[in-house]
Structures are given as structure tokens and as C-alpha cells.
N, C-alpha and C. Protein backbone atom coordinates (compact mmCIF):
# COMPACT_ATOMS: atom_id res chain seq x y z
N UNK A 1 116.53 70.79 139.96
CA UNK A 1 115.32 71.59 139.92
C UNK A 1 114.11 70.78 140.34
N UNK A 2 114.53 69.55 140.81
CA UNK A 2 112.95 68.68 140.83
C UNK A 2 112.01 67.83 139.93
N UNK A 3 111.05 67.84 139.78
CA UNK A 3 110.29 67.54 138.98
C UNK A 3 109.38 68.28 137.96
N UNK A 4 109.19 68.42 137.15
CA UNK A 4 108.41 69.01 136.27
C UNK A 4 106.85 69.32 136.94
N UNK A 5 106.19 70.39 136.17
CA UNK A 5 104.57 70.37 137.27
C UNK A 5 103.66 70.08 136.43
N UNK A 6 102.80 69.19 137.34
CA UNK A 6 101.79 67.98 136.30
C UNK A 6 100.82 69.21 136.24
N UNK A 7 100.31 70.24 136.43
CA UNK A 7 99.37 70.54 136.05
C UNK A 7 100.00 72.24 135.56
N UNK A 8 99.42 72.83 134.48
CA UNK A 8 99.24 74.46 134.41
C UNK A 8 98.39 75.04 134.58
N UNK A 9 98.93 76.47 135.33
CA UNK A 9 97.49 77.13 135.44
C UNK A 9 97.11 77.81 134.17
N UNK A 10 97.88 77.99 133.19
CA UNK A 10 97.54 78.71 131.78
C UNK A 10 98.36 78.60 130.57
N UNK A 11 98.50 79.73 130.35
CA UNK A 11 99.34 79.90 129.09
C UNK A 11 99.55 81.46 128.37
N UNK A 12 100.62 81.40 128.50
CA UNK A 12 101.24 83.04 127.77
C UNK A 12 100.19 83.32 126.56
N UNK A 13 100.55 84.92 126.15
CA UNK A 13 100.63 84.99 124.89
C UNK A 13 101.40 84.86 123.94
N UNK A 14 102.50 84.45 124.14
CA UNK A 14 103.15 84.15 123.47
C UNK A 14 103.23 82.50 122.78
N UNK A 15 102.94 81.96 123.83
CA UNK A 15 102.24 80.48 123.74
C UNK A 15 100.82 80.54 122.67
N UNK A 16 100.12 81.29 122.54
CA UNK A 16 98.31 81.00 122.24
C UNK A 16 99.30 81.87 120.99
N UNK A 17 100.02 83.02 120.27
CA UNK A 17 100.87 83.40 118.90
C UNK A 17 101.17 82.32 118.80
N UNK A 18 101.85 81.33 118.79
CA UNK A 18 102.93 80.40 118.55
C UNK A 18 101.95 78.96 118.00
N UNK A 19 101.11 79.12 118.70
CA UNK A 19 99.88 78.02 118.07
C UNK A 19 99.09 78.68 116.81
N UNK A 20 98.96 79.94 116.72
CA UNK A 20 97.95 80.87 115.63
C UNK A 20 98.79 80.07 114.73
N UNK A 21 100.55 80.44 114.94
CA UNK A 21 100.81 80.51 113.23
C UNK A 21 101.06 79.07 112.82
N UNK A 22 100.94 77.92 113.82
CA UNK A 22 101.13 76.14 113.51
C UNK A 22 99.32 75.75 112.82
N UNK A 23 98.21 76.68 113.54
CA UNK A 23 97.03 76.37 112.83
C UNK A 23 96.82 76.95 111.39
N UNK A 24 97.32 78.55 111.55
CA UNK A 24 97.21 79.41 110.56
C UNK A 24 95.88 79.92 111.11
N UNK A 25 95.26 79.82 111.89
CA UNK A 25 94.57 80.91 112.79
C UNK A 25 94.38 81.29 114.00
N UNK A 26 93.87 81.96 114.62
CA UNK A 26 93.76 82.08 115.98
C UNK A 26 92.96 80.97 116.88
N UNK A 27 93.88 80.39 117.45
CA UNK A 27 93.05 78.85 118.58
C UNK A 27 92.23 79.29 119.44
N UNK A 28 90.90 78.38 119.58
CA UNK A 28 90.49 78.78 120.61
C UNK A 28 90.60 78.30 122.12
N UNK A 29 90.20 78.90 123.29
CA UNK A 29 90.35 78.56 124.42
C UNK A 29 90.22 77.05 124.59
N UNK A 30 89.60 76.56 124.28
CA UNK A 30 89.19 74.86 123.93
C UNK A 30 90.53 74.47 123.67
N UNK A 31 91.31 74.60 122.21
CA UNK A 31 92.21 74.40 122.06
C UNK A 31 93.37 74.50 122.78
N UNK A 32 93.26 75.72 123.07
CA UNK A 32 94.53 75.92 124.22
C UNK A 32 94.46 75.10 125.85
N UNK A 33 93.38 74.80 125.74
CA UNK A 33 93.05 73.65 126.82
C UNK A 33 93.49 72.58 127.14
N UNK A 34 93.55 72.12 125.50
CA UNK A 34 93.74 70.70 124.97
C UNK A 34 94.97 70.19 124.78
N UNK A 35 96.16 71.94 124.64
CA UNK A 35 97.04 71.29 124.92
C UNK A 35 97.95 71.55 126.41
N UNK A 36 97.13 71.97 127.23
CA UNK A 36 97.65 71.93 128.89
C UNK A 36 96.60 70.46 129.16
N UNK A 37 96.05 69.89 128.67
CA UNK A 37 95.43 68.07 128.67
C UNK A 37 96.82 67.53 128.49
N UNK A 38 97.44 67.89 127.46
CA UNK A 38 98.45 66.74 126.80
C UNK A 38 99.60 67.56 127.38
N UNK A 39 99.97 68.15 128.23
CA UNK A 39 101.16 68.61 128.85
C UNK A 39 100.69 67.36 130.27
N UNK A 40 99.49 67.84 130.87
CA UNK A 40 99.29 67.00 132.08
C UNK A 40 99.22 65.09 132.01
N UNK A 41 99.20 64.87 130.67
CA UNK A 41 99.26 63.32 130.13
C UNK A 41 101.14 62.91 130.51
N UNK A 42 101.56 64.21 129.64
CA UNK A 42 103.10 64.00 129.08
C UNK A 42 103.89 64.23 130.23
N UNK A 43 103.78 65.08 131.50
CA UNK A 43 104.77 65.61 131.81
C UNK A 43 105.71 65.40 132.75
N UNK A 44 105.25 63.96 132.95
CA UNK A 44 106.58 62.90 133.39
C UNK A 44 107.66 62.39 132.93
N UNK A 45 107.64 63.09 131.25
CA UNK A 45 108.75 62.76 130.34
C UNK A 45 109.01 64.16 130.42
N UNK A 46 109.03 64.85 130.95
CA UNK A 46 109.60 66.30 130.45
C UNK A 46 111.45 66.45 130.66
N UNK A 47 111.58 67.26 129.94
CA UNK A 47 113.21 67.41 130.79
C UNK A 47 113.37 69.27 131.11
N UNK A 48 114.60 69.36 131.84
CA UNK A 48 114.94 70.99 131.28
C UNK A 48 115.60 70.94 130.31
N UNK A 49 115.38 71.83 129.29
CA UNK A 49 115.78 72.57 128.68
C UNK A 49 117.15 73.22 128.68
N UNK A 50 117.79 74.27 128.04
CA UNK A 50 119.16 74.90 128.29
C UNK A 50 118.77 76.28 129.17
N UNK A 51 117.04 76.63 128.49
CA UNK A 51 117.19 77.66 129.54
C UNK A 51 116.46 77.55 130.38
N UNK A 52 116.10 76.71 130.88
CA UNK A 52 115.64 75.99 132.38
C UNK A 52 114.64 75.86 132.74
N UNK A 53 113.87 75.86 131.43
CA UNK A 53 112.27 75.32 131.26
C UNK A 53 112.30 73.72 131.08
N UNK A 54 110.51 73.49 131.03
CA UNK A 54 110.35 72.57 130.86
C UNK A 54 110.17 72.40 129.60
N UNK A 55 110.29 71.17 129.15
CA UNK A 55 110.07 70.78 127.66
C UNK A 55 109.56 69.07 127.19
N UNK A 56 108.53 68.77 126.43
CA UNK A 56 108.04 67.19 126.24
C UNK A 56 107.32 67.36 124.74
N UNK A 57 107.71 66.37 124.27
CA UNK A 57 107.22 65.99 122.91
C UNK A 57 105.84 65.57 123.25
N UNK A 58 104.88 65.76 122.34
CA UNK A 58 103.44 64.78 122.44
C UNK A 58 103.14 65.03 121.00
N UNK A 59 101.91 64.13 120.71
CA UNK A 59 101.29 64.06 119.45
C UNK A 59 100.01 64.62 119.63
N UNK A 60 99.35 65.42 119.03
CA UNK A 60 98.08 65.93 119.10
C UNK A 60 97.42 64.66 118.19
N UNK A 61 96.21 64.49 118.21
CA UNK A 61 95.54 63.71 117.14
C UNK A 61 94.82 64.50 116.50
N UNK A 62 94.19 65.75 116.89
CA UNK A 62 93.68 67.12 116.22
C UNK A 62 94.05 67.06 115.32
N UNK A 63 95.28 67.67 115.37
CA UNK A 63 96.31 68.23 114.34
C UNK A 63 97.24 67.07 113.67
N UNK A 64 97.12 65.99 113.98
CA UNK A 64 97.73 64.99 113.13
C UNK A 64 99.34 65.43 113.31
N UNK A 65 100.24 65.86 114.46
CA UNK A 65 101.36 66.52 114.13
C UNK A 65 102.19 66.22 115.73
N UNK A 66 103.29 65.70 115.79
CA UNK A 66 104.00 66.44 117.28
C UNK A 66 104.80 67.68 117.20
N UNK A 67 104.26 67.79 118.49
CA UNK A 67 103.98 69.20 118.96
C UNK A 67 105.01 69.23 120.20
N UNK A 68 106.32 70.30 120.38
CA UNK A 68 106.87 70.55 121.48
C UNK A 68 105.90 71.57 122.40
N UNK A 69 106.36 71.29 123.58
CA UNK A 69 105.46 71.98 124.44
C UNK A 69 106.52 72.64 125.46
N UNK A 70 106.39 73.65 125.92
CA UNK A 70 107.38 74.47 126.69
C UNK A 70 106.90 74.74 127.96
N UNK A 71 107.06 74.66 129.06
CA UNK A 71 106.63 75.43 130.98
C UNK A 71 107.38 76.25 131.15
N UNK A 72 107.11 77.24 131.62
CA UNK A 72 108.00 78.22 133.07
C UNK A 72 107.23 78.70 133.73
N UNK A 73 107.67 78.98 134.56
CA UNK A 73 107.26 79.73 135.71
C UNK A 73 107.10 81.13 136.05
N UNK A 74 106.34 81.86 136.04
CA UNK A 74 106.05 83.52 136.14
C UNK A 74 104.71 83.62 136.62
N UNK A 75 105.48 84.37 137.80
CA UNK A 75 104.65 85.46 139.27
C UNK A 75 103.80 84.16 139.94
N UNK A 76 104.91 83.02 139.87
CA UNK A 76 104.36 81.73 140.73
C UNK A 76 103.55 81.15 140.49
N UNK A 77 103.25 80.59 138.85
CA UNK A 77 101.95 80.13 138.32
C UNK A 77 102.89 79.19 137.18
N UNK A 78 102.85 78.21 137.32
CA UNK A 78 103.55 77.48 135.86
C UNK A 78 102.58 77.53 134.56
N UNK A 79 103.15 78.00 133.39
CA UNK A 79 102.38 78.53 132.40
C UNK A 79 102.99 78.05 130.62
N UNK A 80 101.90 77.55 130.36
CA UNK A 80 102.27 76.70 128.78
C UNK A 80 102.96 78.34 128.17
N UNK A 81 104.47 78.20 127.75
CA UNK A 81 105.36 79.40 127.84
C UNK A 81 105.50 79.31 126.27
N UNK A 82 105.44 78.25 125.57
CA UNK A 82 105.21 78.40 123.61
C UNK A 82 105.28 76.86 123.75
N UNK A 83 104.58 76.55 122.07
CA UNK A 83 104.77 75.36 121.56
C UNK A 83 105.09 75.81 120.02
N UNK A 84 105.74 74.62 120.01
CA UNK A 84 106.47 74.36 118.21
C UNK A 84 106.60 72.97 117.63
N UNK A 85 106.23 73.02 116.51
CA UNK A 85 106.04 71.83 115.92
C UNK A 85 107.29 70.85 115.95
N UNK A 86 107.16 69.85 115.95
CA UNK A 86 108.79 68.75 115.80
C UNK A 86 109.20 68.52 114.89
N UNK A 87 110.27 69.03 114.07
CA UNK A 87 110.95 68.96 112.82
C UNK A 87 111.36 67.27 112.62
């Protein structure tokens, strides 16, 4: 599949849900910014996934927490697709 893509143009809603319930509220655009920053830091470590996304661990310092971060691709725009905390 190549290489992973250093930059996103956004992020789902399902991505910006998936952060509400790791803050316990709704993030703001800032936030959701901050973490397509730390996708574009990380995403030379990324790998695929099983279902053929991208995927990279990082640490927020915000949130004091690592944070998985997810890519795919839809209607030709690579897009922060969910994040979840690292057990």
C-alpha cells in the first residue's frame, strides 16, 4: 500500500465522538487540530492495520495519555477516521 500520508485533510465524525467520550466532552476544533499535529509528527511509524488503515501510537502532553490514532481514506481526502486511548 505504500507509505502512510504525512499530512490530513480532517477528520470524521466519528473521530471528533471518539475524542468527546476520552475528554468527557465535546473537543474543540483546536483540539482536533492538535491531534492531526501529532499524526503529522508520528506518521512515519504508522503501520496498516487488519482493516487497511493507518494506525500510530503518540502521547498527547494535553491529556497526559497515549492516544491511538487511526487514517483512511474517503472521497480522496485522508481523514483522522477515530482515536482511542492505549490500554
Amino acid at each position: 500500500m505504500g507509505l502512510p500520508p504525512a499530512k490530513l485533510q480532517g477528520w470524521t465524525t466519528h473521530a471528533r465522538e471518539e475524542f468527546a467520550e476520552i475528554l468527557g466532552r465535546s473537543p474543540s476544533d483546536q483540539q482536533m487540530r492538535e491531534l492531526l499535529q501529532l499524526w503529522r509528527r508520528h506518521s512515519g511509524q504508522a503501520f496498516l492495520n487488519r482493516h487497511g488503515r493507518w494506525q500510530v501510537k503518540v502521547f498527547s502532553k494535553s491529556l497526559n495519555r497515549a492516544l491511538w490514532l487511526i487514517v483512511g481514506e474517503h472521497g480522496g481526502q485522508w481523514l483522522l477516521w477515530t482515536v482511542f486511548t492505549v490500554e
